[in-house]
C-alpha atoms as a PDB file:
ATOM      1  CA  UNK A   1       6.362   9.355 -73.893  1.00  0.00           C
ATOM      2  CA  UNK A   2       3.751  11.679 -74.053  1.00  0.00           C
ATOM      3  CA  UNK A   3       3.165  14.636 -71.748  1.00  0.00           C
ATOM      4  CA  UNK A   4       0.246  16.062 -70.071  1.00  0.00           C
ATOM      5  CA  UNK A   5      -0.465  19.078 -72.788  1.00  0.00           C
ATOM      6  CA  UNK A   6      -0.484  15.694 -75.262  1.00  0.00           C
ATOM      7  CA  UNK A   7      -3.051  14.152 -72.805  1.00  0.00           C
ATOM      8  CA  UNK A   8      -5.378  17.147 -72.701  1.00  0.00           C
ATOM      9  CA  UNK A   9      -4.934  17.453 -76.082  1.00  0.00           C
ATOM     10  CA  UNK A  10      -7.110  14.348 -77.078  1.00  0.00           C
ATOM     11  CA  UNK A  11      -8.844  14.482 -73.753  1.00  0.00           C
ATOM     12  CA  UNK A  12      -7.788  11.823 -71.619  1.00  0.00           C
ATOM     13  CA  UNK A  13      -7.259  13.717 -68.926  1.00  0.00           C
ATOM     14  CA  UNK A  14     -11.039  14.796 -69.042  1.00  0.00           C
ATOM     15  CA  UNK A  15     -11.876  11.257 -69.581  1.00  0.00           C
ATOM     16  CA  UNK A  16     -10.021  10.480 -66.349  1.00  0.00           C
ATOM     17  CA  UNK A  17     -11.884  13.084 -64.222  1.00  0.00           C
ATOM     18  CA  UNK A  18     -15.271  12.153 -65.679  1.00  0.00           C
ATOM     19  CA  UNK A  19     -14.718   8.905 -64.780  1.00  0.00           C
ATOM     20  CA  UNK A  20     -13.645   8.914 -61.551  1.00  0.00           C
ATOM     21  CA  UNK A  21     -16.701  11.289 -60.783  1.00  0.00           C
ATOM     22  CA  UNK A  22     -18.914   8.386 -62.098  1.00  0.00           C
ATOM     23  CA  UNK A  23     -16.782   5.937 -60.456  1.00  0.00           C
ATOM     24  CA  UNK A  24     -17.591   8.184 -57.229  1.00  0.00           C
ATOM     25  CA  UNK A  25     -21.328   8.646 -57.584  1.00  0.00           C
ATOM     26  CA  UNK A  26     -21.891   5.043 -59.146  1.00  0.00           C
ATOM     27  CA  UNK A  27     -20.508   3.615 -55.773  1.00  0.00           C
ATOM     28  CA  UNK A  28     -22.681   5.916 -53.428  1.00  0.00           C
ATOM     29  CA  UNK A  29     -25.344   5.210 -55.301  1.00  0.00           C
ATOM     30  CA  UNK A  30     -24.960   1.503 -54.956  1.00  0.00           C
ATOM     31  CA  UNK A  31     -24.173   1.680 -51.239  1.00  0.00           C
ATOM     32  CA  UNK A  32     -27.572   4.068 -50.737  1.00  0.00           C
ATOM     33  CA  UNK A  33     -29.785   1.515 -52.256  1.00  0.00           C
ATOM     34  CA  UNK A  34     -29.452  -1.172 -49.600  1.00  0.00           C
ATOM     35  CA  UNK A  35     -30.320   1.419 -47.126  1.00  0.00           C
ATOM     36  CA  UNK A  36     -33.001   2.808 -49.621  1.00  0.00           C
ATOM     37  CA  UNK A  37     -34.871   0.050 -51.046  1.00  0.00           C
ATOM     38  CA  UNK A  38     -34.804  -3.995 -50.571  1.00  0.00           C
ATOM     39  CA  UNK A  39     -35.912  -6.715 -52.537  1.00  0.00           C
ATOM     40  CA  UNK A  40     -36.656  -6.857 -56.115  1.00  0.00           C
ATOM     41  CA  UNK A  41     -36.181  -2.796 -56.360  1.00  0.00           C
ATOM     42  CA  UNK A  42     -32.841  -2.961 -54.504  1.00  0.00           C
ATOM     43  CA  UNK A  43     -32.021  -5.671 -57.266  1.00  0.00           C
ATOM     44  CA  UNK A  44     -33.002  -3.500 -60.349  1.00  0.00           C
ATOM     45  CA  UNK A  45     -31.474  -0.419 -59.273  1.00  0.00           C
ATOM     46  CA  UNK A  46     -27.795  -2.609 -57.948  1.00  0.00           C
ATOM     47  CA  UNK A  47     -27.413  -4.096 -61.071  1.00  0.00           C
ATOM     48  CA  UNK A  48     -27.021  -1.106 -63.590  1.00  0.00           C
ATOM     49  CA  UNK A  49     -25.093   0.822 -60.792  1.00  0.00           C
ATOM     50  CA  UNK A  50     -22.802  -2.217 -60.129  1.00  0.00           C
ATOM     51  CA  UNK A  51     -22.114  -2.545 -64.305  1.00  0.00           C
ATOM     52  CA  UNK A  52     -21.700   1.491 -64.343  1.00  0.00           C
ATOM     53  CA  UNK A  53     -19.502   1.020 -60.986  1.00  0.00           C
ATOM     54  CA  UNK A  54     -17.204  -1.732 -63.546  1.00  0.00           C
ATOM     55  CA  UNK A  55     -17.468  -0.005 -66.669  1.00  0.00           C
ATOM     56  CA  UNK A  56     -15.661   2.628 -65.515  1.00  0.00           C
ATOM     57  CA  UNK A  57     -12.977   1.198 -63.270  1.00  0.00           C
ATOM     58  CA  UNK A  58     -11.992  -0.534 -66.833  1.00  0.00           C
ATOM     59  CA  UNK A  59     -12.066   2.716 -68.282  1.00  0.00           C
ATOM     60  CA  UNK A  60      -9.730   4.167 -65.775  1.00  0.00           C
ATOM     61  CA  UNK A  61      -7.394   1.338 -66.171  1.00  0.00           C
ATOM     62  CA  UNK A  62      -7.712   0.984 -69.579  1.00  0.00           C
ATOM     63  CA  UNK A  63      -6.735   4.950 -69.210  1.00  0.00           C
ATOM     64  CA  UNK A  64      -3.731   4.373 -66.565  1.00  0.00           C
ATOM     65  CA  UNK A  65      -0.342   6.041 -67.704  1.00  0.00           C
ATOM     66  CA  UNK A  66       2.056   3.156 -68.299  1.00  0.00           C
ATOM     67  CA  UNK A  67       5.308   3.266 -67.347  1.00  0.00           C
ATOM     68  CA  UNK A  68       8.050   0.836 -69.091  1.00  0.00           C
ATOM     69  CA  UNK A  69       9.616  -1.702 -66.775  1.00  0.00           C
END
């Protein structure tokens, strides 16, 4: 099990804050454009905020501490 000075050690726990700020801003980014835009420009600007919105939620769960059953 490692502990938290092992996690900052290799960064994780920067990963996980940088993340969750993109997870954050990708979000209210995607929300704004419907109010924003419409049609094909709400389209082009949804679509690479939605994949940054799912990249990163794997990330973060790809990141999640694991604890045995």
């Amino acid at each position: 099990m490692a502990s938290n000075a092992t996690h900052d050690r290799y960064g994780v726990t920067t990963m996980k804050a940088l993340l969750w700020v993109l997870l954050t801003a990708s979000v209210l980014f995607n929300v704004s454009t419907s109010f924003i835009s419409s049609g094909v420009t709400q389209v082009l600007l949804s679509i690479p905020s939605g994949l940054v919105v799912i990249g990163s939620a794997v990330g973060l769960w790809l990141l999640r501490d694991r604890k045995p059953a």
